[in-house]
Protein backbone atom coordinates (compact mmCIF):
# COMPACT_ATOMS: atom_id res chain seq x y z
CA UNK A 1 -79.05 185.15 -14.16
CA UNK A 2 -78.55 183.84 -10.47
CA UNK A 3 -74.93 184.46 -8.66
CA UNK A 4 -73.73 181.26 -9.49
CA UNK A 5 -74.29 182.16 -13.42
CA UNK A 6 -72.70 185.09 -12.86
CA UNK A 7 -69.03 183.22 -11.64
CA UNK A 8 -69.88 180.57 -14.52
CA UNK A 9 -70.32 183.34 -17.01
CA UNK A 10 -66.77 185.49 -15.49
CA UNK A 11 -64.78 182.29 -15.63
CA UNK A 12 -65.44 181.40 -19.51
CA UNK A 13 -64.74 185.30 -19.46
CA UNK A 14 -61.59 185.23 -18.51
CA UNK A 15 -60.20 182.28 -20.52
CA UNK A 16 -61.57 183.95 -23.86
CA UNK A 17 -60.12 187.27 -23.16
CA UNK A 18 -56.07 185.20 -21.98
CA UNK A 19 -56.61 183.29 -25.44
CA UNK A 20 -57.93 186.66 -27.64
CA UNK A 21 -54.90 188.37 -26.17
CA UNK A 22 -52.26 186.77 -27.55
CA UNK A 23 -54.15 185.04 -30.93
CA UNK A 24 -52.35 185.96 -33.71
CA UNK A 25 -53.93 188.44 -36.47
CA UNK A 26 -57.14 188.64 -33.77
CA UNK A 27 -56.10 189.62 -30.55
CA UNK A 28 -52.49 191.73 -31.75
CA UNK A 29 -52.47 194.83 -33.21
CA UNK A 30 -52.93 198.81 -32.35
CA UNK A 31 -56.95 198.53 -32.40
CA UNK A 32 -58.43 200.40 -29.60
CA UNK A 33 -58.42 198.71 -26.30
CA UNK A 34 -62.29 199.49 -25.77
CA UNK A 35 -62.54 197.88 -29.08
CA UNK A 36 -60.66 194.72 -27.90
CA UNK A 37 -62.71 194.56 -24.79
CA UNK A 38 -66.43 194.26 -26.68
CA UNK A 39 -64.86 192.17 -29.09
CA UNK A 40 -64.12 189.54 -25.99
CA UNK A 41 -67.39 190.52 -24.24
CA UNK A 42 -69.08 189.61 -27.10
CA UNK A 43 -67.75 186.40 -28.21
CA UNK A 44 -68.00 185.42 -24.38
CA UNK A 45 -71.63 185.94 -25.05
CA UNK A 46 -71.72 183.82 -27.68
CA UNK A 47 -69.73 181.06 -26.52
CA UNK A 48 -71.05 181.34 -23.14
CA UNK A 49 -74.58 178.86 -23.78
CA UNK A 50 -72.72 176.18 -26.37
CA UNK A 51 -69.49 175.60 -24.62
CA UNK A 52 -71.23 173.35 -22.09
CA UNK A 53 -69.08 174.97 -19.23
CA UNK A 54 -70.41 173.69 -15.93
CA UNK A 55 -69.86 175.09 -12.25
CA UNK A 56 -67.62 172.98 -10.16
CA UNK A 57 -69.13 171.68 -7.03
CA UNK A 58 -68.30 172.77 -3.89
CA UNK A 59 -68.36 175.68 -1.36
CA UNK A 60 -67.01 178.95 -3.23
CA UNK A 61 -65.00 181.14 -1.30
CA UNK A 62 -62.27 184.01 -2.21
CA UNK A 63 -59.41 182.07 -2.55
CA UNK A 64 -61.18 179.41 -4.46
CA UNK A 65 -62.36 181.64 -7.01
CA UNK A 66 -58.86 183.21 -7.02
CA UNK A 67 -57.47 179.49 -7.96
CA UNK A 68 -60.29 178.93 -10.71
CA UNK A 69 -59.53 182.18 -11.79
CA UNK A 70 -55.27 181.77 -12.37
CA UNK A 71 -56.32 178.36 -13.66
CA UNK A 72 -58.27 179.77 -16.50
CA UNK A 73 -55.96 182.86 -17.31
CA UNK A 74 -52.99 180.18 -17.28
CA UNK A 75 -55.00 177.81 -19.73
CA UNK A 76 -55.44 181.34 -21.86
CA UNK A 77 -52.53 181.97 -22.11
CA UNK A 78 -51.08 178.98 -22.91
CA UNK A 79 -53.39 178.24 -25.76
CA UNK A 80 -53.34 181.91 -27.27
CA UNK A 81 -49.33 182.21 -26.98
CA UNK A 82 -48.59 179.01 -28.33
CA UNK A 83 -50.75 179.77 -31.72
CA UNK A 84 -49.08 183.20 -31.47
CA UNK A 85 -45.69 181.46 -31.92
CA UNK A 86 -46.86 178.48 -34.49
CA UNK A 87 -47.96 181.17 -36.74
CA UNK A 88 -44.66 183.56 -36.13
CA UNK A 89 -42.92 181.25 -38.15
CA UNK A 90 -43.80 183.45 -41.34
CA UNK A 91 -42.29 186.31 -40.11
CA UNK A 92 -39.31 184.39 -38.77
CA UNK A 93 -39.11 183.02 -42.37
CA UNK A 94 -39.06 187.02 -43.52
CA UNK A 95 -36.45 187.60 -41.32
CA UNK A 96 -34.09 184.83 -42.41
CA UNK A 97 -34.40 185.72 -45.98
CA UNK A 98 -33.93 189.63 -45.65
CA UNK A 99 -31.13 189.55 -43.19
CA UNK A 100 -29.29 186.73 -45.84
CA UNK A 101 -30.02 189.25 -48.35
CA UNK A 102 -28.50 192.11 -46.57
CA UNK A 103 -31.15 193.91 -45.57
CA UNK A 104 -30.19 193.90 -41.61
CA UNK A 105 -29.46 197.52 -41.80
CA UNK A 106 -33.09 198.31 -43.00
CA UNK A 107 -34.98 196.91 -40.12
CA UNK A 108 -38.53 199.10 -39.70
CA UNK A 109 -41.31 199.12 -37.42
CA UNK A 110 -44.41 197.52 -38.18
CA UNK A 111 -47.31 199.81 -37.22
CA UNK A 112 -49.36 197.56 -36.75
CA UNK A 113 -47.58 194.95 -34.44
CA UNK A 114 -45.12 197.42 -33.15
CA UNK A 115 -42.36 194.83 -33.95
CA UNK A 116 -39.17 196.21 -35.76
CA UNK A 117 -38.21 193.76 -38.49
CA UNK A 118 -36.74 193.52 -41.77
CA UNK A 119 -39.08 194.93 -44.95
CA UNK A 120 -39.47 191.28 -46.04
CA UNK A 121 -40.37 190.05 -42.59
CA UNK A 122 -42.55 192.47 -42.99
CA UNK A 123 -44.18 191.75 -45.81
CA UNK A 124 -44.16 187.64 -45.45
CA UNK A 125 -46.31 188.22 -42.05
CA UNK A 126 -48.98 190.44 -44.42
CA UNK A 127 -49.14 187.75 -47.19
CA UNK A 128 -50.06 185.12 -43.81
CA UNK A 129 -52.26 187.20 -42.48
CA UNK A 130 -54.61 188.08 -45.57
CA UNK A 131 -54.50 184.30 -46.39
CA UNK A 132 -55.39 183.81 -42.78
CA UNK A 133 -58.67 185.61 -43.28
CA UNK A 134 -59.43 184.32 -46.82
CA UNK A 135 -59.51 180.63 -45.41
CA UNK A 136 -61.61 181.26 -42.53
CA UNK A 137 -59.31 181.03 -39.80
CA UNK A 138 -60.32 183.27 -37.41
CA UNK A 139 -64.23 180.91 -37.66
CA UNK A 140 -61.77 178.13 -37.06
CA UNK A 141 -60.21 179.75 -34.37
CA UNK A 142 -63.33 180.91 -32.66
CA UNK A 143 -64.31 177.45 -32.77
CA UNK A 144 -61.08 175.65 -31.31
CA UNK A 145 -62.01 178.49 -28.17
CA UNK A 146 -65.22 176.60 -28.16
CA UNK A 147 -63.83 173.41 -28.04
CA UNK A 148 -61.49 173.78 -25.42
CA UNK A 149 -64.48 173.94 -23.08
CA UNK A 150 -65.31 170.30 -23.47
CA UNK A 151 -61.69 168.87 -22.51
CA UNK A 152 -60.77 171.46 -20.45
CA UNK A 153 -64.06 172.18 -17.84
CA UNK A 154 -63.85 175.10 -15.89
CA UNK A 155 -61.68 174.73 -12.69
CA UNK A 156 -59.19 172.21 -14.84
CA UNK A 157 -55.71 172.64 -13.52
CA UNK A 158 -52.72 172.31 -16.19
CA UNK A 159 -49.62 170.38 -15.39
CA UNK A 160 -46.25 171.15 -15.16
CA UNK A 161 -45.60 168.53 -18.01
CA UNK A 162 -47.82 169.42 -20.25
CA UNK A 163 -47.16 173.57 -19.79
CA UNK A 164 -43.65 172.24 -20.97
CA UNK A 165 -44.79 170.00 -23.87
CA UNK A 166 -46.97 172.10 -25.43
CA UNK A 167 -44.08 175.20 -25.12
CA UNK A 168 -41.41 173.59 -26.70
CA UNK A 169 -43.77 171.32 -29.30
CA UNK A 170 -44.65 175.13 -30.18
CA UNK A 171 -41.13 176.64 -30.13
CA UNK A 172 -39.88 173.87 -32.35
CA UNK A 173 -42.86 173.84 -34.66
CA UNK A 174 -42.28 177.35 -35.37
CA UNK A 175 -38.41 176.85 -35.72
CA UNK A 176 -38.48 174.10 -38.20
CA UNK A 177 -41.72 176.04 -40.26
CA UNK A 178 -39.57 178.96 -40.61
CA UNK A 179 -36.22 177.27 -41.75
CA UNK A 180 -38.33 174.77 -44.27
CA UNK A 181 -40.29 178.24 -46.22
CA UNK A 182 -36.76 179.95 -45.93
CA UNK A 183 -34.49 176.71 -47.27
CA UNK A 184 -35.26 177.90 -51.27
CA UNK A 185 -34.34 181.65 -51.10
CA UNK A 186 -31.14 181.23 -48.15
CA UNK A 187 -29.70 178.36 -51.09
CA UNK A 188 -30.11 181.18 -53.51
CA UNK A 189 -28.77 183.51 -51.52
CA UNK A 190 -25.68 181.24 -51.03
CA UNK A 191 -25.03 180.68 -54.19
CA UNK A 192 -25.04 184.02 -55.10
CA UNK A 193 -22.76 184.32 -52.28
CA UNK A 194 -20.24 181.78 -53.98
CA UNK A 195 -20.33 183.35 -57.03
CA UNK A 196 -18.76 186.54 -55.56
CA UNK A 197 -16.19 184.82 -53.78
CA UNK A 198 -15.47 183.05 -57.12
CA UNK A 199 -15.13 186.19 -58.88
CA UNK A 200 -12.87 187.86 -55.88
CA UNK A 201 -10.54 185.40 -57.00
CA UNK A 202 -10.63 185.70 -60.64
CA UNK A 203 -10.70 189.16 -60.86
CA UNK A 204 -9.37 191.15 -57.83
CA UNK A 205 -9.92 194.48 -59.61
CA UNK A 206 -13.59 194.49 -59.13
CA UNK A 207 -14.78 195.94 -55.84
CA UNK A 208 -17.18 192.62 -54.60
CA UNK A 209 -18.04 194.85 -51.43
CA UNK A 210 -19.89 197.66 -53.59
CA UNK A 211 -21.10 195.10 -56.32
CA UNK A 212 -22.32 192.26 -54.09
CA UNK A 213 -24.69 194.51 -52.07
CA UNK A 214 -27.04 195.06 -54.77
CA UNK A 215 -26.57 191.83 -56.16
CA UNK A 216 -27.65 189.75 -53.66
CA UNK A 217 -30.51 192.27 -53.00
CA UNK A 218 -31.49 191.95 -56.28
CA UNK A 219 -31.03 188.47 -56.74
CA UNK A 220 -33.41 187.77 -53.46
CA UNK A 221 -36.20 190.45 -54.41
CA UNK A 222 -36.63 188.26 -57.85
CA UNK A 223 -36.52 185.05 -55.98
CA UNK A 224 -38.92 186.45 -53.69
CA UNK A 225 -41.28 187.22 -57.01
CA UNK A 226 -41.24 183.97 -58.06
CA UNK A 227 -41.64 181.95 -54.74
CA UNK A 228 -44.55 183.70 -53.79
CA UNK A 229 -46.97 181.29 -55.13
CA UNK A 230 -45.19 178.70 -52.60
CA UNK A 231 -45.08 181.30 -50.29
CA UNK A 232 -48.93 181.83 -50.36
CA UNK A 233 -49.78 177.82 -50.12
CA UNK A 234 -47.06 178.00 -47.46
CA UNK A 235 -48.96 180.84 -45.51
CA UNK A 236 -52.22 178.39 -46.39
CA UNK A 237 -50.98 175.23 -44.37
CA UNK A 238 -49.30 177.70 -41.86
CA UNK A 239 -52.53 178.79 -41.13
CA UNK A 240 -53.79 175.37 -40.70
CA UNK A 241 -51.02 174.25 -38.59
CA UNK A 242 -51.84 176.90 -36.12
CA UNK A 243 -55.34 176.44 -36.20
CA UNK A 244 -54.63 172.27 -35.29
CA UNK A 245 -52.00 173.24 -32.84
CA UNK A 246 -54.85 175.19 -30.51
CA UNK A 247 -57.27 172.25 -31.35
CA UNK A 248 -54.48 170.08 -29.83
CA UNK A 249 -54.05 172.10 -26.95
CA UNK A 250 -57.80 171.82 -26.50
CA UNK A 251 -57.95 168.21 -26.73
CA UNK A 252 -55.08 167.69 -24.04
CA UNK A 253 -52.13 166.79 -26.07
């Protein structure tokens, strides 16, 4: 491989290892960082001969690869955080529900994220991730990275306007995912909320602090049971919805 190969082959380098970074399910986690690093290497390898990535013409000097260089790992970064927040939606939706439940006070850390969060946050992010895997989203994934080759060439520099779009088109995906999966169970919770202040009224004698804890615990947990079909078709189009939003990205808008 000549010299110029060489810079072709470190530039597609560096945008697959921004974007693998922050991808969620593939690039977070507590997996080995040597682990991480073949993992890029080799998908660099693959991509490298069928993204169509050409060299950009002119004279190369330090501060030009330096540019090409932040241009990439800014492109990187923007795709892989963006999908990172799309799909944090299910665990925002976890978080919504448990803390309406009551379950503020029992906020763990997730070993494999290293994020503290509620049990149910928790546990909404595992039921997205295994469906993640069972309908071939991290293929779909790869391929977006491919993609992004042919509408982004090497050496493409991102504008302020569209670093801003795409942000805040994420940010408010994720926001509006989150409150639509959690709308079911926080109405539950409400109600079951009303009924206590109904019976606070009615009959002062009962102690609505130590009975509504449980309640409303209890009253979420079987809610939670029998939304989790929705919640797993939910974690289904989540999945997709990430997967389009970095195929947007890739595309330019």
């Amino acid at each position: 491989m000549t010299l110029g190969g060489l810079m072709l082959f470190f530039l597609v380098l560096v945008r697959v290892g921004c974007i693998f970074t922050f991808l969620p399910v593939l690039g977070r986690g507590k997996a080995p960082a040597v682990i991480k690093a073949l993992v890029v290497l080799v998908l660099s390898l693959a991509i490298f001969p069928v993204c169509g990535a050409r060299m950009p013409a002119g004279v190369w000097t330090p501060a030009r690869l330096f540019l090409y260089v932040a241009a990439e790992a800014l492109l990187g970064c923007l795709m892989g955080v963006s999908a990172h927040i799309v799909f944090s939606s299910l665990r925002m939706t976890g978080e919504l529900v448990g803390r309406q439940m009551g379950m503020a006070l029992a906020i763990t850390a997730d070993p494999v994220s290293g994020v503290e969060a509620t049990p149910i946050g928790n546990f909404c992010e595992l039921v997205g991730v295994l469906v993640f895997f069972s309908v071939s989203g991290h293929h779909l994934m790869i391929a977006a990275v491919r993609d992004s080759f042919g509408r982004w060439p090497l050496g493409a520099f991102l504008s302020a306007d569209f670093l801003k779009a795409v942000s805040v088109t994420a940010a408010a995906s994720s926001f509006l995912i989150a409150l639509q999966l959690a709308a079911p169970l926080l109405l539950l919770t409400f109600m079951v909320s009303i009924v206590m202040a109904i019976m606070a009224r009615l009959v002062p004698e009962v102690n609505i602090l130590v009975l509504g804890f449980p309640l409303r615990i209890g009253v979420g947990l079987i809610g939670l049971t029998l939304f989790m079909p929705v919640l797993v078709h939910c974690s289904s189009d989540v999945t997709r919805a990430t997967i389009q939003f970095i195929w947007g990205v890739s595309a330019g808008g």
